[in-house]
C-alpha atoms as a PDB file:
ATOM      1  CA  UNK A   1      87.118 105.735 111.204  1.00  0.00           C
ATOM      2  CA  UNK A   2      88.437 108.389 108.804  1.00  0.00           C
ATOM      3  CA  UNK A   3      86.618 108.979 105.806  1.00  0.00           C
ATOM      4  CA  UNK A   4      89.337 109.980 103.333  1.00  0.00           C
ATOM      5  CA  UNK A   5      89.159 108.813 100.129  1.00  0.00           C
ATOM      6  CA  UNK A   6      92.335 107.592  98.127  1.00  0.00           C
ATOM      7  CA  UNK A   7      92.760 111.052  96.372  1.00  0.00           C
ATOM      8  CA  UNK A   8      92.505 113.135  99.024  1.00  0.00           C
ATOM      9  CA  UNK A   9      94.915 111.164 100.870  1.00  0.00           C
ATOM     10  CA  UNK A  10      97.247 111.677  98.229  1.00  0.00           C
ATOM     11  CA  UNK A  11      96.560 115.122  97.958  1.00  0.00           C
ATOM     12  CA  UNK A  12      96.937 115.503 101.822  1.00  0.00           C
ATOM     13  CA  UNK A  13     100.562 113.838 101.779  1.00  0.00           C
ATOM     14  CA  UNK A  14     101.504 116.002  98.624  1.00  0.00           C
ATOM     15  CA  UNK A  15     100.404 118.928 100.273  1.00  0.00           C
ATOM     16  CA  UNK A  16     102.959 118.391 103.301  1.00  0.00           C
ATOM     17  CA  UNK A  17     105.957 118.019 100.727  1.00  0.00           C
ATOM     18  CA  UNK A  18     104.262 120.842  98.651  1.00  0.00           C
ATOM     19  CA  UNK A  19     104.288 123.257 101.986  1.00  0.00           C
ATOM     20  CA  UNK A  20     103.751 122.699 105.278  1.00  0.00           C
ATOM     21  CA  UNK A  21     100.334 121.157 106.105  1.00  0.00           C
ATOM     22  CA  UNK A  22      98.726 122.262 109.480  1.00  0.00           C
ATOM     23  CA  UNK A  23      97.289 119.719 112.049  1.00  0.00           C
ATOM     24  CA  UNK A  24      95.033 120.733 114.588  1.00  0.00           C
ATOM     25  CA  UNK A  25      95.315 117.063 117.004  1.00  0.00           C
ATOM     26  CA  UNK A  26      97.266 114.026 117.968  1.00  0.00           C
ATOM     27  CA  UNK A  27      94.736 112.033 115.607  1.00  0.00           C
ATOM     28  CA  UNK A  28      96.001 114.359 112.282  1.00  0.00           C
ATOM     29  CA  UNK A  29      99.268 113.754 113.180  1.00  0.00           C
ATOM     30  CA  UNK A  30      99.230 110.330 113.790  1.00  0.00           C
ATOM     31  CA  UNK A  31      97.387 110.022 110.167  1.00  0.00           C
ATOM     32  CA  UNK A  32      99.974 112.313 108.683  1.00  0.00           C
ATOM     33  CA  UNK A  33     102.565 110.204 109.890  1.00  0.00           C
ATOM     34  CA  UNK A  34     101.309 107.157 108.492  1.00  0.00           C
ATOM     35  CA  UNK A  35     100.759 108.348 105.022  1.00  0.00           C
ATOM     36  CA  UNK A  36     105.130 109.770 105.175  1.00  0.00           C
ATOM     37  CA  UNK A  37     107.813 107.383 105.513  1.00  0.00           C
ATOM     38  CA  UNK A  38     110.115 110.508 106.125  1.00  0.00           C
ATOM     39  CA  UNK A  39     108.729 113.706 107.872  1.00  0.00           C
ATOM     40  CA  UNK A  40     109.241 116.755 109.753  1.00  0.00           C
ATOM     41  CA  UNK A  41     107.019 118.505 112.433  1.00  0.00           C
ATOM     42  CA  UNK A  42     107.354 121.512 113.574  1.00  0.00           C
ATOM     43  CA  UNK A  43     105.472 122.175 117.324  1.00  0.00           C
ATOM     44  CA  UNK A  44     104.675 125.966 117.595  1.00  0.00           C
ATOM     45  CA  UNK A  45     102.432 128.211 119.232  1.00  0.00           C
ATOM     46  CA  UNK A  46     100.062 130.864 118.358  1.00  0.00           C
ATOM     47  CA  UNK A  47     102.211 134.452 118.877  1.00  0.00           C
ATOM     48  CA  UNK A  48     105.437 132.861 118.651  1.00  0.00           C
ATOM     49  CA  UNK A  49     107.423 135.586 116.748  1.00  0.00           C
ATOM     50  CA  UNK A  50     110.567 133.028 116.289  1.00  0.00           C
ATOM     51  CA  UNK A  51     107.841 130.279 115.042  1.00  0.00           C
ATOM     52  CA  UNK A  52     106.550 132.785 112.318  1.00  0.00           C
ATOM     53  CA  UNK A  53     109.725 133.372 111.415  1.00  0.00           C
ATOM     54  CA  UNK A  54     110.313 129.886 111.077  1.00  0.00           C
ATOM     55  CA  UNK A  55     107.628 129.628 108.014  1.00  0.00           C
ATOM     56  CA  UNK A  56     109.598 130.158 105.241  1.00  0.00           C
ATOM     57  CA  UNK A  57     112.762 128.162 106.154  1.00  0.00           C
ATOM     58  CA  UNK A  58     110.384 125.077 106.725  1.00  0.00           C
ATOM     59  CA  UNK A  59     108.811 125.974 103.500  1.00  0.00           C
ATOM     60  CA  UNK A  60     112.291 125.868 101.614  1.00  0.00           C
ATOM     61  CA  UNK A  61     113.845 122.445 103.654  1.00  0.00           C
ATOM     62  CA  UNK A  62     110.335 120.798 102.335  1.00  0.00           C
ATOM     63  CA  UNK A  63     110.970 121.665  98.696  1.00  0.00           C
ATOM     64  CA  UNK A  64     114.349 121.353  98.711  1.00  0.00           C
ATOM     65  CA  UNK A  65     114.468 118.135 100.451  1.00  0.00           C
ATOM     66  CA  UNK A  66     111.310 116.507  99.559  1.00  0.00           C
ATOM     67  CA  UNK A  67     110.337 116.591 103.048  1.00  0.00           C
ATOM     68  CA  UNK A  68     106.925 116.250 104.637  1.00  0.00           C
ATOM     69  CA  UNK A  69     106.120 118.841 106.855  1.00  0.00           C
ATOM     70  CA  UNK A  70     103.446 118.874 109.186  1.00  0.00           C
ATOM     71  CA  UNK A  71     102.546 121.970 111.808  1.00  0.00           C
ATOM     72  CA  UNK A  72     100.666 121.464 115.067  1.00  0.00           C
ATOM     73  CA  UNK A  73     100.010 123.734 118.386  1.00  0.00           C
ATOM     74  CA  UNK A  74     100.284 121.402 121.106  1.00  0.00           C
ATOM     75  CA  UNK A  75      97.891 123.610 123.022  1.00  0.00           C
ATOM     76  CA  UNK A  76      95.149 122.694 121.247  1.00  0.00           C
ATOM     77  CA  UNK A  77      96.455 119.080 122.298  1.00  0.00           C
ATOM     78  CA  UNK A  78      97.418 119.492 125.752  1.00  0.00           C
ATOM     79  CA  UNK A  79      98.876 115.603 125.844  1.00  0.00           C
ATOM     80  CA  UNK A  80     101.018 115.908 122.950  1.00  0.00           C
ATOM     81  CA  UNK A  81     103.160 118.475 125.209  1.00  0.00           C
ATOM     82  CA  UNK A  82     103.839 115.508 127.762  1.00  0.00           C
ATOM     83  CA  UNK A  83     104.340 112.959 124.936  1.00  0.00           C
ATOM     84  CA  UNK A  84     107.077 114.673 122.962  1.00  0.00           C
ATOM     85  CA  UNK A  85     108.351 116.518 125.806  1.00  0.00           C
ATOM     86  CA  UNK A  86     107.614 120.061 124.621  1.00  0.00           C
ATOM     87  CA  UNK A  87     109.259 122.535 126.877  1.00  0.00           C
ATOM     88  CA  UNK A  88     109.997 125.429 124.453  1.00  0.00           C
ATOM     89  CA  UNK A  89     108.840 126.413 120.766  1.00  0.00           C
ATOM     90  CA  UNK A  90     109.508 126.026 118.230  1.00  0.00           C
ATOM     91  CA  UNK A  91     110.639 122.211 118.245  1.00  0.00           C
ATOM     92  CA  UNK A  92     110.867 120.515 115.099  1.00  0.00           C
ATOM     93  CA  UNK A  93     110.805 116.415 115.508  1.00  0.00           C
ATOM     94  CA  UNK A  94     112.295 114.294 112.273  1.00  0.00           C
ATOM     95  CA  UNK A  95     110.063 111.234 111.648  1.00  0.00           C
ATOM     96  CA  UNK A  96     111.066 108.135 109.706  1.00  0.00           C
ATOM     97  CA  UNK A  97     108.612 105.931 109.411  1.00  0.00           C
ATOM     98  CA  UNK A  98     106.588 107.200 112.219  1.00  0.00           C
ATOM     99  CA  UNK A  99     108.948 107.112 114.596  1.00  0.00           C
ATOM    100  CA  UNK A 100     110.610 110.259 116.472  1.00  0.00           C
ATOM    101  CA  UNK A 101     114.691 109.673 115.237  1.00  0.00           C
ATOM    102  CA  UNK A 102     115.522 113.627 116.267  1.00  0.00           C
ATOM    103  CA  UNK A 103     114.518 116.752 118.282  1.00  0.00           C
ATOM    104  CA  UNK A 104     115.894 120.373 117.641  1.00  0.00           C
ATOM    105  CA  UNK A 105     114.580 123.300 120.061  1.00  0.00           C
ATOM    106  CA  UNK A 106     117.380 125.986 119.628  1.00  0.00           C
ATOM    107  CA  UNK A 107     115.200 128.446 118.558  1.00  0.00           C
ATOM    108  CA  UNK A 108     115.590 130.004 115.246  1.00  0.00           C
ATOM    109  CA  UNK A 109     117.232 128.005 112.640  1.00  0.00           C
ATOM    110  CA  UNK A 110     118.631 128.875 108.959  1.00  0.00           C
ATOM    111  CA  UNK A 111     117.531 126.801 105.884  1.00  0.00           C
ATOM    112  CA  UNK A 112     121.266 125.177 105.926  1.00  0.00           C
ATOM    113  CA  UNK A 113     121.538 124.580 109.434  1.00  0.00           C
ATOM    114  CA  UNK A 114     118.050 123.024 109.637  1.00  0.00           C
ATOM    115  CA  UNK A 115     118.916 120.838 105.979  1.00  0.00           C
ATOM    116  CA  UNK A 116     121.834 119.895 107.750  1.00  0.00           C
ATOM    117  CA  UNK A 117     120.314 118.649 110.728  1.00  0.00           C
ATOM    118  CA  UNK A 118     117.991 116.430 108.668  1.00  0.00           C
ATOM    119  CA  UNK A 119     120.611 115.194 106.343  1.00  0.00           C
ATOM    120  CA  UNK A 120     122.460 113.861 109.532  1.00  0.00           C
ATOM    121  CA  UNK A 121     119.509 112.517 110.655  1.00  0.00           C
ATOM    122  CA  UNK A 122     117.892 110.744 108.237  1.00  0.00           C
ATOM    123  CA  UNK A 123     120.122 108.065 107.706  1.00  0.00           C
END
C-alpha cells in the first residue's frame, strides 16, 4: 500500500500538469493515472534522440493545455511494452479517466500538431 500522504499526492498530480513527471513502473503509472481524469504519456527510451527532442513540445502541450503528463521507459517495465503495444518510440497514449482513448507513434511531433491531436481526442 502506498504511503503518500494527501499533499504529496497533490503535489505529484500538479507536478505532471506543471511539467512532465517521470515514472519508473507500471505501479507509478497506474497511480498517476488515478490521481488525472485527463492525461498524456509519453513511452520513450533512454538514447532516443527524437524522444529528447520531444521534451519541450510535451512541456508546452502540458501548460498550454492543462494536461498531465507522465514519462515512462518501458524497458525498465518489460510488460508494459506487450500491454500498450509499444513497437517504436516515442508513443504518446491520451488517457481519460484511466483509460487509453488514443495512440500517436509518428515520430517527431510539433506543439500544434500534437495540441491538435489531443483536442480531437479528448472529447
Amino acid at each position: 500500500m502506498d504511503n503518500i500522504n494527501e499533499n504529496e499526492t497533490e503535489s505529484s498530480v500538479r507536478a505532471g500538469v506543471d511539467r512532465p513527471i517521470e515514472l519508473s513502473d507500471e505501479a507509478e503509472l497506474e497511480a498517476f493515472l488515478a490521481r488525472a481524469d485527463f492525461a498524456l504519456v509519453e513511452f520513450y527510451t533512454e538514447g532516443c534522440g527524437i524522444c529528447q527532442s520531444m521534451e519541450p513540445v510535451i512541456g508546452n502541450v502540458a501548460k498550454a493545455l492543462d494536461i498531465h503528463v507522465g514519462l515512462i521507459n518501458p524497458r525498465d517495465d518489460p510488460p508494459l511494452i506487450e500491454r500498450f503495444d509499444v513497437r517504436s518510440v516515442p508513443l504518446f497514449v491520451l488517457f481519460v479517466d484511466g483509460e487509453p482513448v488514443s495512440r500517436l507513434a509518428k515520430g517527431f511531433v510539433s506543439s500544434d500538431e500534437l495540441t491538435d491531436w489531443i483536442n480531437e481526442h479528448a472529447n
